[in-house]
Structure formats: C-alpha cells, structure tokens
PDB file of N, CA and C in Angstrom:
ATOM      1  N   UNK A   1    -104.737  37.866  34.510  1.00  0.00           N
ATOM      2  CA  UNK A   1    -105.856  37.419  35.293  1.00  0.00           C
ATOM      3  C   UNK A   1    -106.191  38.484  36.321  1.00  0.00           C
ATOM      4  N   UNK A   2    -107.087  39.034  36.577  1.00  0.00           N
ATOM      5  CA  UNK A   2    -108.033  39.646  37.440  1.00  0.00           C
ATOM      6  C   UNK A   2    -109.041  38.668  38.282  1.00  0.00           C
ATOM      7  N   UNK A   3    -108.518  39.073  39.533  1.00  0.00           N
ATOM      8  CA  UNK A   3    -109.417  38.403  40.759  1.00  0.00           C
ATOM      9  C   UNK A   3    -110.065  39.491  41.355  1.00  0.00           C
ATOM     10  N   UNK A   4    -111.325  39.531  41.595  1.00  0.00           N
ATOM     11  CA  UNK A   4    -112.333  40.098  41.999  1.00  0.00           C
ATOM     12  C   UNK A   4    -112.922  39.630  43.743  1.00  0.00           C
ATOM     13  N   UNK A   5    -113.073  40.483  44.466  1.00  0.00           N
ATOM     14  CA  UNK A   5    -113.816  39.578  45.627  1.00  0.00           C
ATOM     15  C   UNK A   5    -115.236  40.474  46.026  1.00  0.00           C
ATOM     16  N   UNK A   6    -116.087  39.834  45.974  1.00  0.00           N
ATOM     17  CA  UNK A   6    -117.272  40.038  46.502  1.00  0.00           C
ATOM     18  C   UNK A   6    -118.069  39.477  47.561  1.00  0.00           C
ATOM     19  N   UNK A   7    -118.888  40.085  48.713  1.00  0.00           N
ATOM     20  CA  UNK A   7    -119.208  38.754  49.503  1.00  0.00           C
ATOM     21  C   UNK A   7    -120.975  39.566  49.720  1.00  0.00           C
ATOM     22  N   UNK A   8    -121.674  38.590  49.541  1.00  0.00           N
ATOM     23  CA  UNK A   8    -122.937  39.348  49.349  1.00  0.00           C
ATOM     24  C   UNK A   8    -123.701  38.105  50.093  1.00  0.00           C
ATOM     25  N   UNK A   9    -124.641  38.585  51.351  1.00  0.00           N
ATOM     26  CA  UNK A   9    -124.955  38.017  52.718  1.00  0.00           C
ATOM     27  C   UNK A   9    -123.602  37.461  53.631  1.00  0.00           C
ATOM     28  N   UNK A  10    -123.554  36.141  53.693  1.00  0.00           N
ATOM     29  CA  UNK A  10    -122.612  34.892  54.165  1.00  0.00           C
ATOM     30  C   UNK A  10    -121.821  34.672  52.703  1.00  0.00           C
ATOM     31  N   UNK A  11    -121.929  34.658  51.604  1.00  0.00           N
ATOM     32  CA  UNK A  11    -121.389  33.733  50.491  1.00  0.00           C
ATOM     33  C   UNK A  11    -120.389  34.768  49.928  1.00  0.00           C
ATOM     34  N   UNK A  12    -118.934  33.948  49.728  1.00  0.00           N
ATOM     35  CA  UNK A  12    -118.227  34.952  49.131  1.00  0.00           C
ATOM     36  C   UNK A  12    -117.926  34.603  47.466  1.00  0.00           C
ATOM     37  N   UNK A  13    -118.143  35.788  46.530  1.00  0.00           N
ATOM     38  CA  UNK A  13    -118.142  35.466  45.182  1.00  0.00           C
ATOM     39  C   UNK A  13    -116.665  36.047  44.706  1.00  0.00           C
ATOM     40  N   UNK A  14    -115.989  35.020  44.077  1.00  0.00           N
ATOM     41  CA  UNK A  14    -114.774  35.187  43.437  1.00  0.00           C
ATOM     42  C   UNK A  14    -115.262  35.007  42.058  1.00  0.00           C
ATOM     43  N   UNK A  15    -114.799  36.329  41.342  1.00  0.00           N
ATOM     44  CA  UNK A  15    -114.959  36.625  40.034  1.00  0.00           C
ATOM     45  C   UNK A  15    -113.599  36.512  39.125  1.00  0.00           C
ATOM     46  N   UNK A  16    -113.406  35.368  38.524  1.00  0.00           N
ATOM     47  CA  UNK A  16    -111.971  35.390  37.868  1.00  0.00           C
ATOM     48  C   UNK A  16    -112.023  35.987  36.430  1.00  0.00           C
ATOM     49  N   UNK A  17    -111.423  36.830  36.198  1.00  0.00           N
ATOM     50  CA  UNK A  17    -111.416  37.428  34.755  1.00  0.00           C
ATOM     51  C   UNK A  17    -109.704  36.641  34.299  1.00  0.00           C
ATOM     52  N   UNK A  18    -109.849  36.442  32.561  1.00  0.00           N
ATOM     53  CA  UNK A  18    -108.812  36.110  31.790  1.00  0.00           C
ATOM     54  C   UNK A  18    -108.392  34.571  32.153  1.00  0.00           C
ATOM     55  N   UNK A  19    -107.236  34.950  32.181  1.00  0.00           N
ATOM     56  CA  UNK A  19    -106.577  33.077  31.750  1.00  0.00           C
ATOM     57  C   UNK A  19    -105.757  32.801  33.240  1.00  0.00           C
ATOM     58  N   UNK A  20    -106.223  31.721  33.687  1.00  0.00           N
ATOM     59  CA  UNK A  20    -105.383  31.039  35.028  1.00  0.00           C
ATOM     60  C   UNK A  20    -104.491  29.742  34.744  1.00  0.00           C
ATOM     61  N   UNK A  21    -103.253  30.347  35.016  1.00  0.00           N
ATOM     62  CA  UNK A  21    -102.420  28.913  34.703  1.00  0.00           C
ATOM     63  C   UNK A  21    -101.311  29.327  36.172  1.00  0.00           C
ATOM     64  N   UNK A  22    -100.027  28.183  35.953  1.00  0.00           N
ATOM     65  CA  UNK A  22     -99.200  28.248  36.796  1.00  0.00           C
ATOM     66  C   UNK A  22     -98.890  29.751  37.410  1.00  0.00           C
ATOM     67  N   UNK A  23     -98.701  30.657  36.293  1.00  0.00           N
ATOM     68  CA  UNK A  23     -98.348  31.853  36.607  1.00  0.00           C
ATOM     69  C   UNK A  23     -98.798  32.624  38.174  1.00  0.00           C
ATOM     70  N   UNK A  24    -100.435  32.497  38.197  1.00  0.00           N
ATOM     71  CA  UNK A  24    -101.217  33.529  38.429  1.00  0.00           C
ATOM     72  C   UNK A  24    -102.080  32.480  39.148  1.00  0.00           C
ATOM     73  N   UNK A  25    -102.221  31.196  39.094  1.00  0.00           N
ATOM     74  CA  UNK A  25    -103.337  30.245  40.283  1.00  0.00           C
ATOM     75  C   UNK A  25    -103.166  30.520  41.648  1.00  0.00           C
ATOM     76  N   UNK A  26    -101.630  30.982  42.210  1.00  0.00           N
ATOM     77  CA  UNK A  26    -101.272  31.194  43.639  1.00  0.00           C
ATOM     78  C   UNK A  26    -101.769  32.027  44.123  1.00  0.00           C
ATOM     79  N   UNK A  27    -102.224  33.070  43.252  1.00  0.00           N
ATOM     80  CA  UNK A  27    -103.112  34.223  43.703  1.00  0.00           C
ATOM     81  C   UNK A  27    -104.611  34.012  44.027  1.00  0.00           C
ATOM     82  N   UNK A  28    -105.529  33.284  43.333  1.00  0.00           N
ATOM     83  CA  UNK A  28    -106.584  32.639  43.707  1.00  0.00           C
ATOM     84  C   UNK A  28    -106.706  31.830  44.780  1.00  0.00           C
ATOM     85  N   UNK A  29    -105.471  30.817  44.764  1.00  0.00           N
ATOM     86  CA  UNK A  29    -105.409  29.451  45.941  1.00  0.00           C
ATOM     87  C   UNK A  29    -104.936  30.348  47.620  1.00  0.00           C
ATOM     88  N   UNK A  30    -104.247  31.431  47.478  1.00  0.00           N
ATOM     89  CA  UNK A  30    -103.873  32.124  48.798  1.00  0.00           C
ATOM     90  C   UNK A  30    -105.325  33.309  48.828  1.00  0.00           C
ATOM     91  N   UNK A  31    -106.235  33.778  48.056  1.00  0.00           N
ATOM     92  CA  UNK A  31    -107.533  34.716  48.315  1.00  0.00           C
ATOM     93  C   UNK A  31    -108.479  33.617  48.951  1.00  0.00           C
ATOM     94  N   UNK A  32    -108.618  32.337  48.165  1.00  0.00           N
ATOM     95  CA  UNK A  32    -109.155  31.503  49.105  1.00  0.00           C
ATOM     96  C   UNK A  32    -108.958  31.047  50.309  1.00  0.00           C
ATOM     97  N   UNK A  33    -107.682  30.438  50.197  1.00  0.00           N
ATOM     98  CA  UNK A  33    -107.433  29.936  52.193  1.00  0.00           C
ATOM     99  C   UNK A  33    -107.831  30.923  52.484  1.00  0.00           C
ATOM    100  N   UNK A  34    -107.137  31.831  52.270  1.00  0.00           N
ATOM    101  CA  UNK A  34    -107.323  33.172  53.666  1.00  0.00           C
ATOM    102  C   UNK A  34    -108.660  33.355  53.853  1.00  0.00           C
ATOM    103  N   UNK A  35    -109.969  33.883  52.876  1.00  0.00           N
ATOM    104  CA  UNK A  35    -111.364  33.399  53.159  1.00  0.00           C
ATOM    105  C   UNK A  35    -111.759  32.516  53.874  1.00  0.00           C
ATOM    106  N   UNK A  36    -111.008  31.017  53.666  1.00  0.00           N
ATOM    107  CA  UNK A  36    -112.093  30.182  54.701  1.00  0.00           C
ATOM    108  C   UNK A  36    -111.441  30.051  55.641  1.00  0.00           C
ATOM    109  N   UNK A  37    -109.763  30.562  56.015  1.00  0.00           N
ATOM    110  CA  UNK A  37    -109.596  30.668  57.470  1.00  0.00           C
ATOM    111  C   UNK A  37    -109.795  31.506  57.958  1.00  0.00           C
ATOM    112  N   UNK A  38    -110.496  32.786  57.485  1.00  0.00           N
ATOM    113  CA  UNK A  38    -111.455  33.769  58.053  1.00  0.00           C
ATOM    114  C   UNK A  38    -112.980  33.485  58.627  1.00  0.00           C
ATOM    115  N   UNK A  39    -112.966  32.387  58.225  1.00  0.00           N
ATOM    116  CA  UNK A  39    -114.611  31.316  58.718  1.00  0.00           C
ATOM    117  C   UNK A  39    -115.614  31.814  57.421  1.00  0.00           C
ATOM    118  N   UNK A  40    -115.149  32.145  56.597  1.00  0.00           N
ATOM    119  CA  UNK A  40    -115.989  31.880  55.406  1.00  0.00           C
ATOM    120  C   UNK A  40    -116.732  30.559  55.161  1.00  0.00           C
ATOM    121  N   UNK A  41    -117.677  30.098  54.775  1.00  0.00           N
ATOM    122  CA  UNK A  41    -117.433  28.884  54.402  1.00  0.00           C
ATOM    123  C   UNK A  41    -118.711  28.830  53.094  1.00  0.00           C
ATOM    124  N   UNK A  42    -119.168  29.496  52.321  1.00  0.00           N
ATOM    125  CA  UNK A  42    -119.913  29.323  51.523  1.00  0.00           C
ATOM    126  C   UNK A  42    -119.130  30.629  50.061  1.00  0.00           C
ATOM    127  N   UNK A  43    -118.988  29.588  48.829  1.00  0.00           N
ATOM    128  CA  UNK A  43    -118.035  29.938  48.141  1.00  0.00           C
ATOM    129  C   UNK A  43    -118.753  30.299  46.580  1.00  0.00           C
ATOM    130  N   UNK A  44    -118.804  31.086  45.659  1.00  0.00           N
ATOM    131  CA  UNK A  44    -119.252  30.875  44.657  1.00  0.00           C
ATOM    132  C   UNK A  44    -118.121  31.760  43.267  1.00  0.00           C
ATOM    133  N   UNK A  45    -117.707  30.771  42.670  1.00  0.00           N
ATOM    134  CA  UNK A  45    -116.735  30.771  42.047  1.00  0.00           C
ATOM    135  C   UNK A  45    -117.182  31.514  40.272  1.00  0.00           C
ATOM    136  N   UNK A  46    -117.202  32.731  39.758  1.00  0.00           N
ATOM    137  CA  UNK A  46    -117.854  33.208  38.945  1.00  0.00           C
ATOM    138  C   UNK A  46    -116.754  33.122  37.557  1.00  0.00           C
ATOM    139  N   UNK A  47    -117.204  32.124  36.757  1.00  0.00           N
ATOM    140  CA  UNK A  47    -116.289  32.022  36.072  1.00  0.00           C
ATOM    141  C   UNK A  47    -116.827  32.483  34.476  1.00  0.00           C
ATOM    142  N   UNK A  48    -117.845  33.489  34.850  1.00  0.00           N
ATOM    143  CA  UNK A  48    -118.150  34.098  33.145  1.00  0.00           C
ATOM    144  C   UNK A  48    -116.909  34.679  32.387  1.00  0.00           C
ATOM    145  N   UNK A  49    -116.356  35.010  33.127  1.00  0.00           N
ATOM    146  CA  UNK A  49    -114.805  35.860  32.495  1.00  0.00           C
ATOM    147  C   UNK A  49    -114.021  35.442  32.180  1.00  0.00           C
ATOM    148  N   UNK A  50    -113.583  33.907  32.668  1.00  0.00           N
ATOM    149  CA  UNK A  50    -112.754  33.339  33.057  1.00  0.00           C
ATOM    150  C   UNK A  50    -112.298  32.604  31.134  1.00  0.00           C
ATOM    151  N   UNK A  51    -111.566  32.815  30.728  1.00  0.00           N
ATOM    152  CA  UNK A  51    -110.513  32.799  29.156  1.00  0.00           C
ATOM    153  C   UNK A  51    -110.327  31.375  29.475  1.00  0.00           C
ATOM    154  N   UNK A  52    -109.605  30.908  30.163  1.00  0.00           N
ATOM    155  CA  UNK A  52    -108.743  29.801  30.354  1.00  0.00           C
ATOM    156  C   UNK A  52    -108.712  29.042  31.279  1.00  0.00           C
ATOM    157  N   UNK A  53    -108.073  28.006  32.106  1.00  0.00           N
ATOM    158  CA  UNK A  53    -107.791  27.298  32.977  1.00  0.00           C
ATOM    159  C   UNK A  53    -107.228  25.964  32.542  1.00  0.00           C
ATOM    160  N   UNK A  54    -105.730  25.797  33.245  1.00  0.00           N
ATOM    161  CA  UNK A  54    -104.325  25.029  33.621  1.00  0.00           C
ATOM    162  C   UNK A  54    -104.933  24.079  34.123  1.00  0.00           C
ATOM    163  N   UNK A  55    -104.231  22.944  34.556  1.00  0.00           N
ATOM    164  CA  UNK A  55    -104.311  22.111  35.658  1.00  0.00           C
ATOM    165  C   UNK A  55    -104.064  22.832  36.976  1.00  0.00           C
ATOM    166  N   UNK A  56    -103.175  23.933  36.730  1.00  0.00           N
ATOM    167  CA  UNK A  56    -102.620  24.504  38.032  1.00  0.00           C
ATOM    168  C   UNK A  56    -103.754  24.833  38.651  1.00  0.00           C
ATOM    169  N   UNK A  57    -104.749  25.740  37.652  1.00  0.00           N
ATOM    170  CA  UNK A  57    -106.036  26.322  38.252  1.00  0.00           C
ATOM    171  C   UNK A  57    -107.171  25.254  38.528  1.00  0.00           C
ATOM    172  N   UNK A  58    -107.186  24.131  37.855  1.00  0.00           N
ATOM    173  CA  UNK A  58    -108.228  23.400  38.274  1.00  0.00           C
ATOM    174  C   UNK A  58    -107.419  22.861  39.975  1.00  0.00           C
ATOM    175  N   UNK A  59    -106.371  22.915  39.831  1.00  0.00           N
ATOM    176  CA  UNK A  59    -105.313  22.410  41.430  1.00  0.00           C
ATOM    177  C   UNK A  59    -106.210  23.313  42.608  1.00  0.00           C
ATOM    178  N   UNK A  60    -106.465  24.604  42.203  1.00  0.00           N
ATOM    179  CA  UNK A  60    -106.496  25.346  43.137  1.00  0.00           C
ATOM    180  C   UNK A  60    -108.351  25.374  43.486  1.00  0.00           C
ATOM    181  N   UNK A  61    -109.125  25.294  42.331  1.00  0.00           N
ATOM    182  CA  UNK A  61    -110.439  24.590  42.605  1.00  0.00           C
ATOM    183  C   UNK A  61    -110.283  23.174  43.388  1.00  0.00           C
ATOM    184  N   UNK A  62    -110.016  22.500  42.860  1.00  0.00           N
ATOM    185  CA  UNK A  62    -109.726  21.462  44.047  1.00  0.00           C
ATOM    186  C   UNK A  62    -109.680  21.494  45.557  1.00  0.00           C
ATOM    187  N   UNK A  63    -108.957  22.358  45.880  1.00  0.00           N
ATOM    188  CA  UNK A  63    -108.051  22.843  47.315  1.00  0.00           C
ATOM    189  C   UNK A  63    -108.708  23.220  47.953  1.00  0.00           C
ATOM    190  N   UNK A  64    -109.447  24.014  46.764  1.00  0.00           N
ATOM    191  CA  UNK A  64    -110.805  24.754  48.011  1.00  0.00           C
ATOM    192  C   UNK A  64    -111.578  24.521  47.987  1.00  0.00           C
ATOM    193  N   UNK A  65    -112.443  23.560  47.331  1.00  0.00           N
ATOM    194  CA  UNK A  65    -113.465  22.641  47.276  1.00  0.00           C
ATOM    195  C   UNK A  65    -112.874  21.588  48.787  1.00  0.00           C
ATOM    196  N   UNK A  66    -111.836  20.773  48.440  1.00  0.00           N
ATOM    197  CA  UNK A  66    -111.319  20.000  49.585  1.00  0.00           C
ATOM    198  C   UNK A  66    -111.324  20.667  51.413  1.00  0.00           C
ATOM    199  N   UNK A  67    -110.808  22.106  51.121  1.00  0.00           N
ATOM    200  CA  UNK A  67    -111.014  22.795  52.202  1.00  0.00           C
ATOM    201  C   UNK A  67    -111.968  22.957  52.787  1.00  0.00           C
ATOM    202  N   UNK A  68    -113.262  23.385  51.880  1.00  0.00           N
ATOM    203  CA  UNK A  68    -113.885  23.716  52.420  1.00  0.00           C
ATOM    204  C   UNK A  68    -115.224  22.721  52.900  1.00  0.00           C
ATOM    205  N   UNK A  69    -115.359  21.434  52.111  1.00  0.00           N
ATOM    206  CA  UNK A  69    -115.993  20.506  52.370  1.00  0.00           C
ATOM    207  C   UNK A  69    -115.211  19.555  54.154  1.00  0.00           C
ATOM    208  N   UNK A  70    -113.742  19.918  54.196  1.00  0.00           N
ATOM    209  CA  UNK A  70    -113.558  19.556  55.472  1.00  0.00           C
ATOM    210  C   UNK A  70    -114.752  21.110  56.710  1.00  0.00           C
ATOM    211  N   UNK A  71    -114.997  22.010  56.418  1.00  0.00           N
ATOM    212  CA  UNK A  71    -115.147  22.289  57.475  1.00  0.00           C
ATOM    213  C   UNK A  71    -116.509  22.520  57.195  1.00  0.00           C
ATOM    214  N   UNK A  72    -117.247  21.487  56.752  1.00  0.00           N
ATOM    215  CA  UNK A  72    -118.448  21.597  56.176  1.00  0.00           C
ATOM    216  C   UNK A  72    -119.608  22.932  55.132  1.00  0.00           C
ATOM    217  N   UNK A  73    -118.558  23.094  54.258  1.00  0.00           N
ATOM    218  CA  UNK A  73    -118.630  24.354  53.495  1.00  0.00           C
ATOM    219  C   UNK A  73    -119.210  24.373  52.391  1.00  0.00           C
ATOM    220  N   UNK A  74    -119.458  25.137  51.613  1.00  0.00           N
ATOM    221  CA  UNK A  74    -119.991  24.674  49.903  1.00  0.00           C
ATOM    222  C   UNK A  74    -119.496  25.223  49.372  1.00  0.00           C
ATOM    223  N   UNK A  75    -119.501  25.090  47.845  1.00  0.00           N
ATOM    224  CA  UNK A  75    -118.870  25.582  46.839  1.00  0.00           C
ATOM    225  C   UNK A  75    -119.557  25.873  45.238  1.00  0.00           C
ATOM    226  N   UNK A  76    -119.806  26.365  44.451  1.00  0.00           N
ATOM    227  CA  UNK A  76    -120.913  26.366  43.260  1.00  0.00           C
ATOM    228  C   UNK A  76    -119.937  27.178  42.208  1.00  0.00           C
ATOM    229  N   UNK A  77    -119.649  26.426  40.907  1.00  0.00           N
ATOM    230  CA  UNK A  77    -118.814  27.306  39.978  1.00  0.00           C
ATOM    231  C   UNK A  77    -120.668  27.556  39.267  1.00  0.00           C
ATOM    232  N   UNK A  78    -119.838  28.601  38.966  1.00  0.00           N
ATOM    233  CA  UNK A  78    -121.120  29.740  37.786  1.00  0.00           C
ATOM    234  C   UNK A  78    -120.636  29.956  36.638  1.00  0.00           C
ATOM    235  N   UNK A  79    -121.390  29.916  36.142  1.00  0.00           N
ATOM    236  CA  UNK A  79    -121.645  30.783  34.404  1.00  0.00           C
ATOM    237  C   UNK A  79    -120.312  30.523  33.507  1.00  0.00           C
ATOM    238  N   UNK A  80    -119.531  29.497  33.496  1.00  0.00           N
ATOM    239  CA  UNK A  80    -118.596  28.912  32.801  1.00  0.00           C
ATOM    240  C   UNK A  80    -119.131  29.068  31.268  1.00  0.00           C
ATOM    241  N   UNK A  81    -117.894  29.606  30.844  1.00  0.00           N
ATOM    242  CA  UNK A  81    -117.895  29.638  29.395  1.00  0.00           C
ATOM    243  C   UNK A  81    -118.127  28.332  28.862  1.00  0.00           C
ATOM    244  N   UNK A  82    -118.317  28.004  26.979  1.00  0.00           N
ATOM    245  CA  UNK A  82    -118.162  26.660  26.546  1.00  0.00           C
ATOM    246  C   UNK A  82    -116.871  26.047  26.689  1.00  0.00           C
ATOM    247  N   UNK A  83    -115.878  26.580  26.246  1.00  0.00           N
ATOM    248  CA  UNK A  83    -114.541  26.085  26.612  1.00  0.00           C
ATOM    249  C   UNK A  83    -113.783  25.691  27.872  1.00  0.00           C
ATOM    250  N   UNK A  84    -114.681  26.198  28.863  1.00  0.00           N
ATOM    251  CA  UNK A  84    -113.764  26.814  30.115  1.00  0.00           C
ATOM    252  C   UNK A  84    -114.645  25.199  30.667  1.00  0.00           C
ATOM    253  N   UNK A  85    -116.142  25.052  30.346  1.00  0.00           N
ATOM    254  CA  UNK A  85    -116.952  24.055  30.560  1.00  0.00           C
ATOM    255  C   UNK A  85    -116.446  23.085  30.312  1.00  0.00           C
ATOM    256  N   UNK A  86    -115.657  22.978  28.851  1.00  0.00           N
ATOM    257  CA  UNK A  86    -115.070  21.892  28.388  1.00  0.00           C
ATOM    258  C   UNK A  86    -114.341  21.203  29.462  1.00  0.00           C
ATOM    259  N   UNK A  87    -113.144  21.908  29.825  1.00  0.00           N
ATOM    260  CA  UNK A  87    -112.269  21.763  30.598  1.00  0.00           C
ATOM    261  C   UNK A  87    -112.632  21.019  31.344  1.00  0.00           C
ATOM    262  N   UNK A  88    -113.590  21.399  32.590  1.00  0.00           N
ATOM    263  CA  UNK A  88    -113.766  21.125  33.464  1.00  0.00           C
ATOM    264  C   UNK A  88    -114.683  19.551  33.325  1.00  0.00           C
ATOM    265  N   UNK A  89    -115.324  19.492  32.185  1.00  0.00           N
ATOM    266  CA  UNK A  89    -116.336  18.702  32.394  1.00  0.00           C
ATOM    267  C   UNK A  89    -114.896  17.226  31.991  1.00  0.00           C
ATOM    268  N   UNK A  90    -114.009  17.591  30.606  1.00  0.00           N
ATOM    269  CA  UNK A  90    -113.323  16.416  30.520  1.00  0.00           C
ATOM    270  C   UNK A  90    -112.610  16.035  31.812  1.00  0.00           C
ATOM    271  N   UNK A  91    -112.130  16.819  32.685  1.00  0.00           N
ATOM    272  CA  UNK A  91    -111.719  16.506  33.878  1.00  0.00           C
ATOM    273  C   UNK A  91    -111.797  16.066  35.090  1.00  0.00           C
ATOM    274  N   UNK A  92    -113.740  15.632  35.226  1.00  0.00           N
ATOM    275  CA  UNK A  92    -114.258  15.348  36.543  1.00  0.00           C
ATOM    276  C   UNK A  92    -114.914  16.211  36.802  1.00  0.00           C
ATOM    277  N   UNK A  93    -114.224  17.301  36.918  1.00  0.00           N
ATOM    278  CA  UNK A  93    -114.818  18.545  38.164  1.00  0.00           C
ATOM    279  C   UNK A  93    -116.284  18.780  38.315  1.00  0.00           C
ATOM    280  N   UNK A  94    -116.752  18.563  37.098  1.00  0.00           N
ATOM    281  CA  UNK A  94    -118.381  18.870  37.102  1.00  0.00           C
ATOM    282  C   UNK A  94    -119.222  17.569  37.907  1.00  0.00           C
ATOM    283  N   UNK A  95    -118.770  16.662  37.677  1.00  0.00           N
ATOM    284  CA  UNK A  95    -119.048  15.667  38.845  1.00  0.00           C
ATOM    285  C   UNK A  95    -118.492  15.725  40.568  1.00  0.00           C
ATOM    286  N   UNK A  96    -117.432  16.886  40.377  1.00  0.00           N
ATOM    287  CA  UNK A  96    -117.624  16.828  42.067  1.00  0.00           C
ATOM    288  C   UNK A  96    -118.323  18.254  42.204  1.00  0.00           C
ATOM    289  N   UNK A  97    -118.345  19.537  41.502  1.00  0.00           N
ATOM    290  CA  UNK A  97    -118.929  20.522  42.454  1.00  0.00           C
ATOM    291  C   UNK A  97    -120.479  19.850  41.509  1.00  0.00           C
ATOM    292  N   UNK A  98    -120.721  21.254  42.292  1.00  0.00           N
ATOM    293  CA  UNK A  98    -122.013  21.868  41.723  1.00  0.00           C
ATOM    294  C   UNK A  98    -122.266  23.156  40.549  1.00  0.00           C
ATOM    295  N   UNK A  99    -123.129  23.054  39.549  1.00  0.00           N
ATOM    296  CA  UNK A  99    -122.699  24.382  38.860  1.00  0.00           C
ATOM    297  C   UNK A  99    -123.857  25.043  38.549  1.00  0.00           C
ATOM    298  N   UNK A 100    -123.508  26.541  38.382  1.00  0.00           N
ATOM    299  CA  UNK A 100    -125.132  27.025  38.198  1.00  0.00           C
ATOM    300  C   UNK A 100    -124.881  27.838  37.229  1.00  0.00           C
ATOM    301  N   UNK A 101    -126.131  28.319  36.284  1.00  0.00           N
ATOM    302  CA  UNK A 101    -125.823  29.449  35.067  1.00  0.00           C
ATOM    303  C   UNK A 101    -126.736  30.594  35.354  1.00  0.00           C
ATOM    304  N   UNK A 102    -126.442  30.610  36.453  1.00  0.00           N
ATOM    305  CA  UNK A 102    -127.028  32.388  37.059  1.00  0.00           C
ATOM    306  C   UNK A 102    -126.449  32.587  38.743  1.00  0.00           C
ATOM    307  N   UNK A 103    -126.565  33.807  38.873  1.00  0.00           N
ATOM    308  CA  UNK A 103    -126.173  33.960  40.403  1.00  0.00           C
ATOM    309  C   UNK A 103    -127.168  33.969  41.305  1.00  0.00           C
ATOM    310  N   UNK A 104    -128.177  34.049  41.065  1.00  0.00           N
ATOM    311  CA  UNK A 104    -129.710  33.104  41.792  1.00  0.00           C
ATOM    312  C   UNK A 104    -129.544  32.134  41.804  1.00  0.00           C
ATOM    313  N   UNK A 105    -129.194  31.234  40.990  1.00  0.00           N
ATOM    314  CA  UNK A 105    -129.478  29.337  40.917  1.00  0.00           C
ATOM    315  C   UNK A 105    -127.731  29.577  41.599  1.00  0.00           C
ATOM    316  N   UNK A 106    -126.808  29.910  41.924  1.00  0.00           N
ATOM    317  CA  UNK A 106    -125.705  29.703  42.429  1.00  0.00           C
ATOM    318  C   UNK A 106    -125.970  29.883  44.038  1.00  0.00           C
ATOM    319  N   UNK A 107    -126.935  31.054  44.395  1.00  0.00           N
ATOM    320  CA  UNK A 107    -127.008  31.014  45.444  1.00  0.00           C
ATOM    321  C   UNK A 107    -127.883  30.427  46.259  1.00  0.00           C
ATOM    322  N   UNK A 108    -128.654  29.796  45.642  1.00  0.00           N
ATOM    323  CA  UNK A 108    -129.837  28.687  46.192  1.00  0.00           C
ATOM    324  C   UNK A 108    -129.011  27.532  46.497  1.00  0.00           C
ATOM    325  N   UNK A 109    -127.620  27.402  45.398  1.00  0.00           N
ATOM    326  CA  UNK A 109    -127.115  25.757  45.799  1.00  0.00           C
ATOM    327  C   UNK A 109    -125.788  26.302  46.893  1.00  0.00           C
ATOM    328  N   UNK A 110    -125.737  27.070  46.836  1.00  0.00           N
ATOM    329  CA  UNK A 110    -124.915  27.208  48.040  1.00  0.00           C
ATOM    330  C   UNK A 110    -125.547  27.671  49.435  1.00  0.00           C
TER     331      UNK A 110
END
C-alpha cells in the first residue's frame, strides 16, 4: 500500500494506492489523526488506486469520518473502483459518507 498526501486549498487529499488490510491500515488511521489534529478538517479520500480494503481499513474510514464530524469536518471518498465500491456499499459506508466520481464533484461536497 502506498499513501499519498496532498492538500490543495483547505482540503487534504489522501490517495491510497494497492490493498489495505490489518497490515498497513495503521498507517492511514495515524496520517489521518495527525491531519485533523493539525486543524485540518476537510478530507477527501482518493480511492481510484485503491486494490482492496479489510474491515481493518474500512475501521480506519470510520475513525476519521467519526473524528472529523466531531469537530465539524467533512469527508468525500472518490473514484472507488467496482469492487472496492462493492465493499463499501455491502457495508453501510456509502450511506454514511458522501461519494464523488471526480475530484471537482469531491470538492464541491466537501
């Protein structure tokens, strides 16, 4: 897994390349806190790359979705593969964030 950080205006874009499971989620879930206890608070999660995702990794979407909605923050996953979509959609998640299939429509909802 390759984590990427980008922050373009206020919004910071995490670009996950390959497969996130137990291994390698701690690395995402500690790039985030540290972002929004840097006063980040607008998040956009770029998951065109993204191979895979665990429970561990949907754990760590969670966390920072949870985080950051306490300090009144947003959050927008992007450009999810079909599979990676799958995931997420059998799981809820697409009913709690928001999702966009461009980084224009990601940054309008954030």
């Amino acid at each position: 897994m390759i984590l990427e950080q980008l922050v373009r205006d206020d919004v910071v874009i995490l670009k996950i390349k390959g497969r996130v499971d137990s291994t390698n989620s701690s690395e995402i879930e500690r790039a985030a806190l540290e972002l929004i206890d840097a006063g980040n608070k607008r998040f956009i999660f770029d998951l065109s790359s993204m191979d895979y995702i665990s429970s561990a990794g949907l754990r760590v979407i969670l966390l920072t979705g949870k985080k950051l909605r306490a300090c009144k923050g947003k959050m927008v996953l992007m450009e999810m593969r079909e599979m990676v979509k799958d995931v997420f959609e059998m799981s809820g998640f697409l009913s709690l964030f928001a999702a966009a299939e461009s980084l224009d429509e990601a940054l309008k909802l954030v």
